[in-house]
N, C-alpha and C. Protein backbone atom coordinates (compact mmCIF):
# COMPACT_ATOMS: atom_id res chain seq x y z
N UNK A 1 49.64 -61.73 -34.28
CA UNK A 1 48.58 -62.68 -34.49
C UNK A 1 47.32 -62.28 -33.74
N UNK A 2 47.41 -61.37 -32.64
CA UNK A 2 46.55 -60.83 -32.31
C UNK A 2 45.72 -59.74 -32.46
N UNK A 3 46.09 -59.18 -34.06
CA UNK A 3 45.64 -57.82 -34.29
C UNK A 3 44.19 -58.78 -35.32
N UNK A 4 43.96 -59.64 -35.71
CA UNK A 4 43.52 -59.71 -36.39
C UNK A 4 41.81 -60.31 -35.78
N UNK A 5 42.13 -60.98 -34.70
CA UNK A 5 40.98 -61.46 -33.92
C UNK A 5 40.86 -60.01 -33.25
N UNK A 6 40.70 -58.79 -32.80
CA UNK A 6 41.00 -57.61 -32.00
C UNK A 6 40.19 -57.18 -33.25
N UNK A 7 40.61 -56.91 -34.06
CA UNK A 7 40.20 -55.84 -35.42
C UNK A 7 38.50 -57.00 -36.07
N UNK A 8 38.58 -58.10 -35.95
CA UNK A 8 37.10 -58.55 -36.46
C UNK A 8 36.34 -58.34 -34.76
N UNK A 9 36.83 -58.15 -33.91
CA UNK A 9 35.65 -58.01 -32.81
C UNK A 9 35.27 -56.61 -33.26
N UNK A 10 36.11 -55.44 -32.83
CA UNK A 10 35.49 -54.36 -33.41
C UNK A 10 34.97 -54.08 -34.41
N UNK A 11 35.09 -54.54 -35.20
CA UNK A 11 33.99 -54.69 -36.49
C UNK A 11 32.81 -55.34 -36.47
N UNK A 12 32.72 -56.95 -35.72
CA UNK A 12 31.49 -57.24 -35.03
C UNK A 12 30.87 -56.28 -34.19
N UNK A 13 31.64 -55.74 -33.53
CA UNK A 13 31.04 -54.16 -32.40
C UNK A 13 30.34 -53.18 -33.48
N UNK A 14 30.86 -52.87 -34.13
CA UNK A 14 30.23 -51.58 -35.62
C UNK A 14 29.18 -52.33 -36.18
N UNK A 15 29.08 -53.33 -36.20
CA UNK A 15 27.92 -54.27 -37.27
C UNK A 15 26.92 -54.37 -36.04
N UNK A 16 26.60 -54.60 -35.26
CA UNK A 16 25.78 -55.09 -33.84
C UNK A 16 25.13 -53.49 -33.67
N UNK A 17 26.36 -52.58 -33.50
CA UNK A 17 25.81 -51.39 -33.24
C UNK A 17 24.94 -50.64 -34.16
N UNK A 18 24.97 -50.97 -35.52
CA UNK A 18 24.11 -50.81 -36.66
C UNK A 18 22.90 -51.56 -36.83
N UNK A 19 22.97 -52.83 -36.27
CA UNK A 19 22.15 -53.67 -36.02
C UNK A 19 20.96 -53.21 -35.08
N UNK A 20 21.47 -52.72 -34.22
CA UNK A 20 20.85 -52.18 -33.28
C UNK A 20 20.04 -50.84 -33.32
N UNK A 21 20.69 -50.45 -34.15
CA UNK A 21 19.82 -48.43 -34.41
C UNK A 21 19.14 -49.16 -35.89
N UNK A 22 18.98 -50.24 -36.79
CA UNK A 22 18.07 -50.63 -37.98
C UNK A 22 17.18 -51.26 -36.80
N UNK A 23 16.45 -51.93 -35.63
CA UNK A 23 16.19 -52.19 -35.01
C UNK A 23 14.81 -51.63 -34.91
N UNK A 24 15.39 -50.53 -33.96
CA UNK A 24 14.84 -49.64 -32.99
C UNK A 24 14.83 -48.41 -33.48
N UNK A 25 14.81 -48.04 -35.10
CA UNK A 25 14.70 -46.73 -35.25
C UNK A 25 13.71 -46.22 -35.65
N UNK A 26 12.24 -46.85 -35.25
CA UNK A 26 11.05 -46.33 -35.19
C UNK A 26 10.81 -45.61 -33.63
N UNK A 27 11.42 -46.48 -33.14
CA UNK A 27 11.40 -46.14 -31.53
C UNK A 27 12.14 -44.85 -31.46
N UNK A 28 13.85 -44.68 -31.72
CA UNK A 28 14.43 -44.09 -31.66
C UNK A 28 13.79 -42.26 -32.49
N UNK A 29 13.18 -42.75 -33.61
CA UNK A 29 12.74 -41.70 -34.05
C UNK A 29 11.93 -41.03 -33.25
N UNK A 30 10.97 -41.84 -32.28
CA UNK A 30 9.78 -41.39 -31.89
C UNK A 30 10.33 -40.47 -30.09
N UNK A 31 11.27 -41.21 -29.99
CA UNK A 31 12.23 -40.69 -28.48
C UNK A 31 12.95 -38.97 -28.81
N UNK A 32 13.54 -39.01 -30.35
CA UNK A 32 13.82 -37.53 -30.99
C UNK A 32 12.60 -36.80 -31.12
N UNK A 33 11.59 -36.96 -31.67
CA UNK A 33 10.87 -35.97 -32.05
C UNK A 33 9.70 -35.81 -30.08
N UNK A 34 10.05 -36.61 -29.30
CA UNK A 34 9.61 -36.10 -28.12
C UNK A 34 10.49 -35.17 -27.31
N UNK A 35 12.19 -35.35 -27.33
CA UNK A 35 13.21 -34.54 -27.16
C UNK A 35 12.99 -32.93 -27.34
N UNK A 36 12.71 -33.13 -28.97
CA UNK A 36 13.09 -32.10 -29.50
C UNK A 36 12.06 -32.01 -30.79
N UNK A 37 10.53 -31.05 -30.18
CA UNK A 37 9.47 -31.45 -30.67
C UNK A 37 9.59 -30.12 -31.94
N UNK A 38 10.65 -28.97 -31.52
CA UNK A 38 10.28 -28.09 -32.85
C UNK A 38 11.32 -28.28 -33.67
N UNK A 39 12.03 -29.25 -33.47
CA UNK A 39 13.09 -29.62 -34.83
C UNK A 39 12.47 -30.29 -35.91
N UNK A 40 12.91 -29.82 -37.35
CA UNK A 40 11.88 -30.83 -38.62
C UNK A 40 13.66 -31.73 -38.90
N UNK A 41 14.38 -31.28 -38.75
CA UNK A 41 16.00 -31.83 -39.10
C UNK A 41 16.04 -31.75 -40.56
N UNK A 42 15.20 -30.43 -41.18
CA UNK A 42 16.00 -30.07 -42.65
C UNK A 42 15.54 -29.04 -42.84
N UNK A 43 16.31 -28.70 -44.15
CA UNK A 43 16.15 -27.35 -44.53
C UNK A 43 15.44 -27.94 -46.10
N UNK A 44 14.75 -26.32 -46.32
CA UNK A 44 13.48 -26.44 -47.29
C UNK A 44 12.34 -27.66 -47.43
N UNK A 45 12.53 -28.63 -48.50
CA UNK A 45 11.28 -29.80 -48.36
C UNK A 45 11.97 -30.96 -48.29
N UNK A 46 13.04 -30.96 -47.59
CA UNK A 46 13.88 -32.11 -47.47
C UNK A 46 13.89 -32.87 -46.22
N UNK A 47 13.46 -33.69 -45.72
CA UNK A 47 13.03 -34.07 -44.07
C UNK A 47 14.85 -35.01 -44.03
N UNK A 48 15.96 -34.73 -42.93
CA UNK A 48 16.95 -34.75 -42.66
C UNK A 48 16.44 -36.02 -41.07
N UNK A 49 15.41 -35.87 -40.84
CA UNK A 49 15.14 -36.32 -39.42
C UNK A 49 15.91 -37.69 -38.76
N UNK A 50 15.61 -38.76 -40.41
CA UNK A 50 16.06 -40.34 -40.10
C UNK A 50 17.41 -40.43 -39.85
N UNK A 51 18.45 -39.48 -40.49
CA UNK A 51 19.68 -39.30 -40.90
C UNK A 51 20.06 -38.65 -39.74
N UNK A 52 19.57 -37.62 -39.10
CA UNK A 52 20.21 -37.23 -37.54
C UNK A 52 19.83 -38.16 -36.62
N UNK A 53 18.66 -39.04 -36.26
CA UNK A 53 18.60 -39.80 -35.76
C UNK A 53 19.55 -40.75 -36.14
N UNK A 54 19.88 -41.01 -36.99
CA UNK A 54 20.82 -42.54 -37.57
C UNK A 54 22.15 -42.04 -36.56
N UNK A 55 22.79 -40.77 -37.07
CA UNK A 55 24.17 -40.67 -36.57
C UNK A 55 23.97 -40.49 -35.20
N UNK A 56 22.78 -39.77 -34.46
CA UNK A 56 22.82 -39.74 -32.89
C UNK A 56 23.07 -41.04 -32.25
N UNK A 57 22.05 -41.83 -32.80
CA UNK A 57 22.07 -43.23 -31.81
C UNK A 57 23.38 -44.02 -32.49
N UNK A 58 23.97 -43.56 -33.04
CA UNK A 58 25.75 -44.12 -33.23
C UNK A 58 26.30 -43.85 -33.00
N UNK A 59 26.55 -42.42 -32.61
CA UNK A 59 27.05 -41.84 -31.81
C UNK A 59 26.63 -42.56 -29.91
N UNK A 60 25.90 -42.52 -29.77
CA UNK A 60 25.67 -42.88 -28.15
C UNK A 60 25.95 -44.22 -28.31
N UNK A 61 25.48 -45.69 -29.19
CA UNK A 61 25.87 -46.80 -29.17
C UNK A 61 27.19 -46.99 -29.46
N UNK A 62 27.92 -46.62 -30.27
CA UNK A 62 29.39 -47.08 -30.98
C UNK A 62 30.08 -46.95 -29.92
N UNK A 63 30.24 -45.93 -28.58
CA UNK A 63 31.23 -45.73 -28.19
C UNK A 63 30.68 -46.42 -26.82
N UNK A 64 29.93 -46.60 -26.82
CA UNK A 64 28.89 -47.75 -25.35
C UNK A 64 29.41 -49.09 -25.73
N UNK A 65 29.11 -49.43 -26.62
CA UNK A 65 29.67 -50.99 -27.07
C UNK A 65 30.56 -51.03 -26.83
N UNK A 66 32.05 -50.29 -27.55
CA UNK A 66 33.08 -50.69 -27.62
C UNK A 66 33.89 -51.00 -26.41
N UNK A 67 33.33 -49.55 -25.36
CA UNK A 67 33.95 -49.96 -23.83
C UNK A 67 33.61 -51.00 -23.06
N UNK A 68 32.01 -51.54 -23.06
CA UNK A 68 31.66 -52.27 -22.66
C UNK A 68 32.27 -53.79 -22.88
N UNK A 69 32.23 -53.97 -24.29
CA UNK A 69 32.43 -55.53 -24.89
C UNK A 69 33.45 -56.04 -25.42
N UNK A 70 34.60 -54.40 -25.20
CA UNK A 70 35.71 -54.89 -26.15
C UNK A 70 37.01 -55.11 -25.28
N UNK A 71 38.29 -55.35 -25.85
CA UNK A 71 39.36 -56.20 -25.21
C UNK A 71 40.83 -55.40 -24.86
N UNK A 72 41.56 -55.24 -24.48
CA UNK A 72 42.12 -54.96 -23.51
C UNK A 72 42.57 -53.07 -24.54
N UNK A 73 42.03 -52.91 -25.74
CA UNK A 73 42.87 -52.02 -26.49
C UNK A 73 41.38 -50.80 -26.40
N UNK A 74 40.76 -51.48 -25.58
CA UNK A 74 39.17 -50.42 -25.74
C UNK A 74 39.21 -49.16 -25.37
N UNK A 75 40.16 -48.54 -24.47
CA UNK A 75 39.96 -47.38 -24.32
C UNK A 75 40.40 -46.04 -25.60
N UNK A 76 41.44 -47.03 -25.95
CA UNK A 76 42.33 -46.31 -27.27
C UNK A 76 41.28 -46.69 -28.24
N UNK A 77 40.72 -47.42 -28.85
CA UNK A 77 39.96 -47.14 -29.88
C UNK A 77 38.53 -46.53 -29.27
N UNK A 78 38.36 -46.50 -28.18
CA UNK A 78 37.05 -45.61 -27.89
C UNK A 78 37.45 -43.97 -28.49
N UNK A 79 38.31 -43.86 -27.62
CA UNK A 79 39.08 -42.26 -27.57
C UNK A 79 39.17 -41.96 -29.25
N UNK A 80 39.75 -42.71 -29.76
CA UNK A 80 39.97 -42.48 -31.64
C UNK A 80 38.48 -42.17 -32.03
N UNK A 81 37.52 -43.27 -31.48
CA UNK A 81 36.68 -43.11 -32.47
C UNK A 81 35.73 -42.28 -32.35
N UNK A 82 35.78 -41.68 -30.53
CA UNK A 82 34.70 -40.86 -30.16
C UNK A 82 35.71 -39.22 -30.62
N UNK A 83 37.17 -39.22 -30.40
CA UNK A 83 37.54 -37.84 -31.24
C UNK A 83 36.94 -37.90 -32.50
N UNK A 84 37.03 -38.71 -33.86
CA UNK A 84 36.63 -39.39 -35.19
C UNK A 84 35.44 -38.49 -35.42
N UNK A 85 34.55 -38.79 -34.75
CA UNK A 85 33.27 -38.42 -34.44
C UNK A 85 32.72 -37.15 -34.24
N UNK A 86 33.67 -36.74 -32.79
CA UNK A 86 33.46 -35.58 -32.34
C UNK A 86 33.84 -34.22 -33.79
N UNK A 87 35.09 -34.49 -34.28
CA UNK A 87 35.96 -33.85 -35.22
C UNK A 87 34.11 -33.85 -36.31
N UNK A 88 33.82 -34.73 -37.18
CA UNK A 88 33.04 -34.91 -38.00
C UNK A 88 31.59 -34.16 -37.82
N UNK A 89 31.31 -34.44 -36.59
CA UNK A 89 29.79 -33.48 -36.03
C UNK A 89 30.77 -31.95 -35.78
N UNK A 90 31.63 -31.49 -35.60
CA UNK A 90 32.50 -30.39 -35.11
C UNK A 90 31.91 -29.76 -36.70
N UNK A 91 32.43 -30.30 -37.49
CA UNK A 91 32.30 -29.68 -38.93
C UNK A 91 30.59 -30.03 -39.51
N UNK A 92 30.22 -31.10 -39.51
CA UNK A 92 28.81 -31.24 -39.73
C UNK A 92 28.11 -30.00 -39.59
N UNK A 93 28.17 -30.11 -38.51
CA UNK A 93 27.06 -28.71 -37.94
C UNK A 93 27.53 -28.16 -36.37
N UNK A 94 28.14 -27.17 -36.68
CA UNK A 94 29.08 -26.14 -35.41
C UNK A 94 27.67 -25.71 -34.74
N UNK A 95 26.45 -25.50 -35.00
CA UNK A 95 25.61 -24.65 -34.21
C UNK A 95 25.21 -25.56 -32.97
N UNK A 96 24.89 -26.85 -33.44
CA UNK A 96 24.07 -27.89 -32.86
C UNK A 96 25.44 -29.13 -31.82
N UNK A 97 26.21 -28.46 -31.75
CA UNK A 97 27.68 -29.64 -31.11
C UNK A 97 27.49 -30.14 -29.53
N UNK A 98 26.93 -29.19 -29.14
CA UNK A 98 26.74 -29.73 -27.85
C UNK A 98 25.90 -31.10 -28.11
N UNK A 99 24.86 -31.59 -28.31
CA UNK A 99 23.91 -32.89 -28.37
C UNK A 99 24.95 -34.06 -28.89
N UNK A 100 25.36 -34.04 -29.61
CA UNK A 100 26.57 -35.23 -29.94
C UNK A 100 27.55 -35.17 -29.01
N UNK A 101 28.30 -34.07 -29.13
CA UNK A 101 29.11 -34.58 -27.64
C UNK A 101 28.78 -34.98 -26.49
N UNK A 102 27.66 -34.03 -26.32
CA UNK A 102 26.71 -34.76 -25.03
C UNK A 102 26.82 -36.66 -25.31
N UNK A 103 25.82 -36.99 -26.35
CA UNK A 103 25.66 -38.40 -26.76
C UNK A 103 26.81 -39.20 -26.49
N UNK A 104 27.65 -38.87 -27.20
CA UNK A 104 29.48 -39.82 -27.04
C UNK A 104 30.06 -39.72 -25.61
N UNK A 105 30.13 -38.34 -25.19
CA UNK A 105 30.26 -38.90 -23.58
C UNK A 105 29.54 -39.70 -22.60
N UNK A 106 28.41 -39.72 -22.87
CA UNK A 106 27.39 -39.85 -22.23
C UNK A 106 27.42 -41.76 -22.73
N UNK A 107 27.77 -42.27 -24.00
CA UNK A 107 28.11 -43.53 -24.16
C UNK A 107 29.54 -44.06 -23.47
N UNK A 108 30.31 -43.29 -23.82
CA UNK A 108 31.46 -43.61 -23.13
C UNK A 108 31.31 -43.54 -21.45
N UNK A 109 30.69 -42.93 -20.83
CA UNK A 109 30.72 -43.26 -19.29
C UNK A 109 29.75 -44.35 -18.88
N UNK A 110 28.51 -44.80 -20.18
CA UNK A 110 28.16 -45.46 -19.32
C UNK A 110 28.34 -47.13 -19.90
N UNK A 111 29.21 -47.18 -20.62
CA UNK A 111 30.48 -47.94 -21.56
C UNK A 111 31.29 -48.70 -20.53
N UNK A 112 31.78 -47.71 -19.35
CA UNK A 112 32.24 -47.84 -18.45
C UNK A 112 31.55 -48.36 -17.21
N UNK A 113 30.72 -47.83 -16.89
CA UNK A 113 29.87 -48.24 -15.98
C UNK A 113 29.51 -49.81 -16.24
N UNK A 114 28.80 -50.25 -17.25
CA UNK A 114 28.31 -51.44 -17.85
C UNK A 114 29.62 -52.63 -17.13
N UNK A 115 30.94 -51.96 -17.76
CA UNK A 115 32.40 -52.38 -17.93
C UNK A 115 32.34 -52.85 -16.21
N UNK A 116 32.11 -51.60 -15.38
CA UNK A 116 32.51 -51.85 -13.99
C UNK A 116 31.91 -52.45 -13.25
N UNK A 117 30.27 -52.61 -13.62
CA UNK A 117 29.38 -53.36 -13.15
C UNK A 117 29.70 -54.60 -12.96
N UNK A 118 29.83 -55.15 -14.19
CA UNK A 118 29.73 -56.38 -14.58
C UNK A 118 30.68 -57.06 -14.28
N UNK A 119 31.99 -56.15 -14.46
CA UNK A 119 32.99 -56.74 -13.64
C UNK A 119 33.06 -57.16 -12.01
N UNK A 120 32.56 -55.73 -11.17
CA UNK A 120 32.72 -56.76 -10.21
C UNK A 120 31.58 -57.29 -9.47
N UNK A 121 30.53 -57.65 -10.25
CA UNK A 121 29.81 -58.91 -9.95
C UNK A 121 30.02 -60.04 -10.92
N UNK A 122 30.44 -60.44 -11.63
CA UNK A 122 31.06 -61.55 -12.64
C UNK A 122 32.46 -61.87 -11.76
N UNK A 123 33.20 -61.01 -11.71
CA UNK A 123 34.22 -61.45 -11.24
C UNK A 123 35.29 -60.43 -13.23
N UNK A 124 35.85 -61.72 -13.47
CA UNK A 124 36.59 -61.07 -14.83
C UNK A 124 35.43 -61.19 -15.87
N UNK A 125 35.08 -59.99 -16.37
CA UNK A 125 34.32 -59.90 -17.57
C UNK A 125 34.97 -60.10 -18.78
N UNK A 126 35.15 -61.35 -19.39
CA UNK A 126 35.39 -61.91 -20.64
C UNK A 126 35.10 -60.54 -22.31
N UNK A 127 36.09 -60.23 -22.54
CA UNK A 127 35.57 -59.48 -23.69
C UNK A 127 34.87 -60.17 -24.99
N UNK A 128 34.35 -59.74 -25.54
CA UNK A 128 33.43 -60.63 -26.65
C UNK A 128 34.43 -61.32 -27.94
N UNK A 129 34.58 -62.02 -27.25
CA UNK A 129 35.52 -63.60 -28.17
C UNK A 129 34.98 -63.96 -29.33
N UNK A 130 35.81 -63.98 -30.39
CA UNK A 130 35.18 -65.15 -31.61
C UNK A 130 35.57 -66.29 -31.53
C-alpha cells in the first residue's frame, strides 16, 4: 500500500523538476552559452542548443530533487536514475561525457547536502507527502 503514494511523489519530483527547467530556461540558456561560449550545440543549420540545455538542467535537477525531497527509497531510485542517465548521455554523445556526469554528480551531492542540512537544523526532515 505503500508503493503507490512512493511512486506518485516521484513523479510529482519529475513534474516539479520539469517545471522548473520550463521556468528558467531563458536563464538557463543564457548560463550555457556563458559556460561554453564556442559551442552552437548542432551540426549543419540545425541549432541543438535548447535541447542540450533541456537534458543538462535534468540532469543536475532530477537527481537534486529526488535526494533532497524524497522518502526513505531515495537513494535507490537516485542511483537507477542517475545510472539511466549516465548509460543514455554514455551513448548520446561519448565525446562530450564528462559535463553530464559532472552535472548528475554534482546534483546528487548536493541532493545530499540540502538532505543533511536541513536535517539537522529541522530536526527530522519530513519527505514531500501527498
Amino acid at each position: 500500500m505503500n508503493l503507490l503514494p512512493s511512486f506518485l511523489r516521484y513523479a510529482l519530483l519529475i513534474l516539479l523538476s520539469g517545471l522548473v527547467v520550463f521556468v528558467f530556461q531563458s536563464q538557463l540558456m543564457n548560463l550555457y552559452k556563458y559556460a561554453f561560449p564556442n559551442e552552437t550545440g548542432g551540426g549543419f543549420d540545425i541549432n541543438f542548443t535548447g535541447i542540450v540545455v533541456l537534458f543538462y538542467s535534468i540532469e543536475f535537477l532530477l537527481p537534486l530533487l529526488i535526494v533532497a525531497l524524497g522518502d526513505r527509497s531515495r537513494y535507490w531510485v537516485a542511483g537507477v536514475l542517475a545510472g539511466s542517465l549516465g548509460i543514455f548521455e554514455l551513448f548520446a554523445d561519448q565525446f562530450n561525457f564528462k559535463i553530464p556526469l559532472l552535472l548528475i554528480a554534482s546534483g546528487l551531492v548536493f541532493g545530499f547536502l540540502i538532505r543533511l542540512i536541513a536535517t539537522n537544523t529541522l530536526g527530522k526532515m519530513p519527505s514531500l507527502s501527498l
